[in-house]
PDB file of N, CA and C in Angstrom:
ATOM      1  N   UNK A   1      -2.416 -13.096  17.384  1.00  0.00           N
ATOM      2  CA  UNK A   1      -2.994 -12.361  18.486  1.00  0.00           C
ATOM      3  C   UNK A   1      -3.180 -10.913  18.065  1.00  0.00           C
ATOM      4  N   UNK A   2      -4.344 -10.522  18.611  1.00  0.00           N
ATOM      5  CA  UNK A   2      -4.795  -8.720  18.387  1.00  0.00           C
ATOM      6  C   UNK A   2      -4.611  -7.920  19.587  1.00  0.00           C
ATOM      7  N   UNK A   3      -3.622  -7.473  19.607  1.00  0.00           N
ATOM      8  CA  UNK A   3      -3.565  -6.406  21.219  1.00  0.00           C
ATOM      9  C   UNK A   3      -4.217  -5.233  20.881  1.00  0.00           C
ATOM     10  N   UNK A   4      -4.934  -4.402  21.630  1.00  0.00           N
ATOM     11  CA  UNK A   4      -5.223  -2.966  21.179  1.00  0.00           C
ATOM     12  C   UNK A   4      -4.788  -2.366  22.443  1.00  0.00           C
ATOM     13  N   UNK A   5      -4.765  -1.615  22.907  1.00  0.00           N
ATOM     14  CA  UNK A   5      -4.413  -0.316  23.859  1.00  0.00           C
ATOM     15  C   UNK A   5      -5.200   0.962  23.454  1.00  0.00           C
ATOM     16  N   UNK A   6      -5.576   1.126  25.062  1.00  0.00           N
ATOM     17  CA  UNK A   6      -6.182   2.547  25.182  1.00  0.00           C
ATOM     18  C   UNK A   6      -5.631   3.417  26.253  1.00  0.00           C
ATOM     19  N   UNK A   7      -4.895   4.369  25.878  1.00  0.00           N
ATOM     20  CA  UNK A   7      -2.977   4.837  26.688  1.00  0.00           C
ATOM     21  C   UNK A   7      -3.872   6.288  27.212  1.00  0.00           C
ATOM     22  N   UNK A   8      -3.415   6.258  28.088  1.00  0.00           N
ATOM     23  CA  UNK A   8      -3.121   7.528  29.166  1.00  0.00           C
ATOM     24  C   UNK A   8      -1.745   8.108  29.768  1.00  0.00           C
ATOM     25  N   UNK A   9      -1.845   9.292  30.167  1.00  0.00           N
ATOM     26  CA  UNK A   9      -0.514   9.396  30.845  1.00  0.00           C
ATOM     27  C   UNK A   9      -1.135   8.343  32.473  1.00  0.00           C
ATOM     28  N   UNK A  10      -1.983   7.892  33.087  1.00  0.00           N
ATOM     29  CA  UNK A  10      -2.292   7.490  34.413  1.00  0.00           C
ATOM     30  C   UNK A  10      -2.405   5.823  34.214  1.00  0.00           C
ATOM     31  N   UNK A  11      -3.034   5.474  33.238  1.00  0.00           N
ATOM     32  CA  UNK A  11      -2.942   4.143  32.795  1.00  0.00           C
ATOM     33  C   UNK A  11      -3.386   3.580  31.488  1.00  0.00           C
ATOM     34  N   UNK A  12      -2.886   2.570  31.600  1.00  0.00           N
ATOM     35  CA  UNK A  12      -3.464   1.320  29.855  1.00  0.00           C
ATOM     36  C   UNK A  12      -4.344   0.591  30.334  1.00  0.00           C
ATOM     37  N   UNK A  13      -5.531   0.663  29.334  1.00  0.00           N
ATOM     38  CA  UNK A  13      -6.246  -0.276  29.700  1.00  0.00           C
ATOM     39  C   UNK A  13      -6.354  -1.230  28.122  1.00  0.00           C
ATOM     40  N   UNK A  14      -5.860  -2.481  27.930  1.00  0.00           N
ATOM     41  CA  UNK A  14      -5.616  -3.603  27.504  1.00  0.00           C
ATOM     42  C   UNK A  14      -6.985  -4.364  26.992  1.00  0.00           C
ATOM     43  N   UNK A  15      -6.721  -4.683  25.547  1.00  0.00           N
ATOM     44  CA  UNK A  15      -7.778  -5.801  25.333  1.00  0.00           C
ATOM     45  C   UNK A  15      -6.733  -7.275  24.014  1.00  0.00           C
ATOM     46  N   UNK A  16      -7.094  -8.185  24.283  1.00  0.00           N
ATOM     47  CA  UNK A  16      -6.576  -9.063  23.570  1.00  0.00           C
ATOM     48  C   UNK A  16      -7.196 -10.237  23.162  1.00  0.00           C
ATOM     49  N   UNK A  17      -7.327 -10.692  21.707  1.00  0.00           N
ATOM     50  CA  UNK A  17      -7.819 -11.603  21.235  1.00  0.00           C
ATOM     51  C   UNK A  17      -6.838 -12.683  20.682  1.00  0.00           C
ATOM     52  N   UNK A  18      -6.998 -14.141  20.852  1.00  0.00           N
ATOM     53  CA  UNK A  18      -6.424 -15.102  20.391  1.00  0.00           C
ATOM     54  C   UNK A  18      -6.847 -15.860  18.968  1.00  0.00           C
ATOM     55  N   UNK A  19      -5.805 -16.544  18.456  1.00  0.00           N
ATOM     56  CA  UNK A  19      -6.263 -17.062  17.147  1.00  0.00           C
ATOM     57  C   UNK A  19      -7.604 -18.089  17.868  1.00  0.00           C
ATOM     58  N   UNK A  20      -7.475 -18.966  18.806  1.00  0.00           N
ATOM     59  CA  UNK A  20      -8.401 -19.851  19.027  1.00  0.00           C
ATOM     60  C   UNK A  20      -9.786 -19.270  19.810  1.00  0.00           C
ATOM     61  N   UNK A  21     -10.118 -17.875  19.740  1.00  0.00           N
ATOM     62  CA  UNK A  21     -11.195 -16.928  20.329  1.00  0.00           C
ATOM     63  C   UNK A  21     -11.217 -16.786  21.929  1.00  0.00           C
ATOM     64  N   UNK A  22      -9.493 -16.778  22.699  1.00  0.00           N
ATOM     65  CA  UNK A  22      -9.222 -16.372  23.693  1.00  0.00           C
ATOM     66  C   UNK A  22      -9.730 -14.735  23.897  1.00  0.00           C
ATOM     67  N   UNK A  23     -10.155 -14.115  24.721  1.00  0.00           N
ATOM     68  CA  UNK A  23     -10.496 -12.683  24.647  1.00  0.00           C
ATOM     69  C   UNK A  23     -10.115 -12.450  26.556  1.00  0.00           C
ATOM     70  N   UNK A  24      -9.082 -11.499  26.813  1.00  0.00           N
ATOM     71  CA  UNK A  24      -9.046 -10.777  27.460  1.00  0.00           C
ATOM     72  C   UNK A  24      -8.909  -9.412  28.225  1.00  0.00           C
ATOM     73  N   UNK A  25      -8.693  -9.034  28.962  1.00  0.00           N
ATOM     74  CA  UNK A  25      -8.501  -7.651  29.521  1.00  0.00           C
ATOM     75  C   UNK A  25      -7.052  -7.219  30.599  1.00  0.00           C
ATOM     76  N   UNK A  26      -6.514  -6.250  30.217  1.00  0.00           N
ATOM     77  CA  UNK A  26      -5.683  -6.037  31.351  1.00  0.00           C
ATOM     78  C   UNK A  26      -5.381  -4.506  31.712  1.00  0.00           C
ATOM     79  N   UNK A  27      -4.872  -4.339  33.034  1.00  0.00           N
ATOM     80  CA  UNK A  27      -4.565  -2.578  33.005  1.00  0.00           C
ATOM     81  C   UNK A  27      -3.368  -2.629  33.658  1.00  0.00           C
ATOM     82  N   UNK A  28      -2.041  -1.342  33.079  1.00  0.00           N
ATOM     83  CA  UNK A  28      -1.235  -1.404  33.516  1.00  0.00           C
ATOM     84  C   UNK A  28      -1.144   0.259  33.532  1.00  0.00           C
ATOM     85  N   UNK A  29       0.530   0.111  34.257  1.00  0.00           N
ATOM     86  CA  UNK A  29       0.657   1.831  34.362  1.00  0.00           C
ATOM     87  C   UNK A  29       0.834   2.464  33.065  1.00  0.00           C
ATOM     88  N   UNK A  30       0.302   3.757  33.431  1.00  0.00           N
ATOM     89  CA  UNK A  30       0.047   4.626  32.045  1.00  0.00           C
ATOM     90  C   UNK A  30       1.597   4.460  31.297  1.00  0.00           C
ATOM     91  N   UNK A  31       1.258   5.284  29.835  1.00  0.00           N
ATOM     92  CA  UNK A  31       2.612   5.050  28.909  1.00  0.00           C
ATOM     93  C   UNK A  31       2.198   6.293  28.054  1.00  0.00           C
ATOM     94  N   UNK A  32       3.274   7.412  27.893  1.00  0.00           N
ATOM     95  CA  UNK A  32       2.954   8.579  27.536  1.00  0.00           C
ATOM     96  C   UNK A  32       4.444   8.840  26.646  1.00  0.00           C
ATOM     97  N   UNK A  33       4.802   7.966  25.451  1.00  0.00           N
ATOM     98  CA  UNK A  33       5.820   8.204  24.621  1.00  0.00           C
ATOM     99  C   UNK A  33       6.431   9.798  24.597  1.00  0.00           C
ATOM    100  N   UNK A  34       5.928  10.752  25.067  1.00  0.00           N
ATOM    101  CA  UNK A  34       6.625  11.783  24.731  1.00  0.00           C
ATOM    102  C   UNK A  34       7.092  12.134  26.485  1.00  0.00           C
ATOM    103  N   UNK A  35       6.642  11.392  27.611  1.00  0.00           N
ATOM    104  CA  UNK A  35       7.686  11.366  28.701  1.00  0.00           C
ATOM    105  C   UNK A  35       8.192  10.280  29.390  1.00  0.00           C
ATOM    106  N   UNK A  36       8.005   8.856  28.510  1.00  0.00           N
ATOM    107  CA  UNK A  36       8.509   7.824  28.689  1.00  0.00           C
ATOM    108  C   UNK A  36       9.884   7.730  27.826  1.00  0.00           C
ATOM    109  N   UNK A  37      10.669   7.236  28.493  1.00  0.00           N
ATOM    110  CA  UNK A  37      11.724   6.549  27.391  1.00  0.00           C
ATOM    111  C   UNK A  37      11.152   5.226  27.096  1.00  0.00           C
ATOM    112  N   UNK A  38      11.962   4.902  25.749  1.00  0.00           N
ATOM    113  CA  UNK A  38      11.939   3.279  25.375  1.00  0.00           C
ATOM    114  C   UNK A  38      12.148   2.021  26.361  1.00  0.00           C
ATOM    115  N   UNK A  39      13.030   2.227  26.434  1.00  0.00           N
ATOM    116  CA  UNK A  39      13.661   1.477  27.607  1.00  0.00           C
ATOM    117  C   UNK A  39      12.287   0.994  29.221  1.00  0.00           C
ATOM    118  N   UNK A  40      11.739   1.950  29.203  1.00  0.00           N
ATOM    119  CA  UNK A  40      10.659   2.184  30.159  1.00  0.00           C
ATOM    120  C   UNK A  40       9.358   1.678  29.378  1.00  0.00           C
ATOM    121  N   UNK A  41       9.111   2.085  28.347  1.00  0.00           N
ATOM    122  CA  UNK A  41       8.094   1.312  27.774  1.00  0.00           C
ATOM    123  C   UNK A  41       8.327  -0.391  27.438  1.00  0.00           C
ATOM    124  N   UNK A  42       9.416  -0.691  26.964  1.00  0.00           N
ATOM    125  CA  UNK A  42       9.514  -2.012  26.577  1.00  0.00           C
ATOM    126  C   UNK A  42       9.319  -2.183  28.387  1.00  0.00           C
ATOM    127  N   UNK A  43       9.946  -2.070  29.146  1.00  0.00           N
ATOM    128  CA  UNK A  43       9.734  -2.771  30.392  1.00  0.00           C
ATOM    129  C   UNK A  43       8.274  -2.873  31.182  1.00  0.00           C
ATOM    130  N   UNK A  44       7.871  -2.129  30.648  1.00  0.00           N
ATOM    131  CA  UNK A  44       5.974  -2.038  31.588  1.00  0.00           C
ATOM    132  C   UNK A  44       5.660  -3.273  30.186  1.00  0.00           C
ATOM    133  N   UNK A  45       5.427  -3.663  29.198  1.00  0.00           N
ATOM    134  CA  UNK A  45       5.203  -4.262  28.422  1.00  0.00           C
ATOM    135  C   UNK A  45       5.551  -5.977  28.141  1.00  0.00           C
ATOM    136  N   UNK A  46       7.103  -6.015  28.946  1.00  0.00           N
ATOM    137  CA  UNK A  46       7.517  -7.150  29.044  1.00  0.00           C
ATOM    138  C   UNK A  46       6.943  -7.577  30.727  1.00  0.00           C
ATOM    139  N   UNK A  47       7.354  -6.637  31.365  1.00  0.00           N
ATOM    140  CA  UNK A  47       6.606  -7.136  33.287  1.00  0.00           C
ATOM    141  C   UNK A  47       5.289  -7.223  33.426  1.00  0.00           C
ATOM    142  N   UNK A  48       4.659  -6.727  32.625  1.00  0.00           N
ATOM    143  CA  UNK A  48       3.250  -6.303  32.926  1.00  0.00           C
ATOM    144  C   UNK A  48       2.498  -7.563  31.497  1.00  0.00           C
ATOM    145  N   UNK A  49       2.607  -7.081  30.719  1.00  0.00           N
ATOM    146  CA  UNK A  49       1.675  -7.652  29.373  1.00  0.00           C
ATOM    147  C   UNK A  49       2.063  -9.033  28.958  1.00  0.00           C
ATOM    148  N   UNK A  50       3.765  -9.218  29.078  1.00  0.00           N
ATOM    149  CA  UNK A  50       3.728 -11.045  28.480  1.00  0.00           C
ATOM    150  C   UNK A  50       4.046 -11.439  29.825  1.00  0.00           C
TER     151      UNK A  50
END
């Protein structure tokens, strides 16, 4: 699988490709590593993306 991300501090907007030519889209809340903790990123990533 190919995830890409396009990050804001307001939101992600999500694209993803599958080995079998699945292609989708998703948007979640923004992710801004220098006022997110880890902890906060893995969690928008695990609730939101898988």
């Amino acid at each position: 699988m190919i995830l890409i991300a396009d990050s804001g501090s307001t939101k992600v907007d999500w694209a993803y490709f599958t080995p079998n030519g699945e292609v989708g889209r998703l948007k979640t809340m923004g992710i801004n590593p220098a006022h997110v903790s880890d902890e906060a990123i893995v969690a928008v990533l695990s609730g939101e993306i898988l």
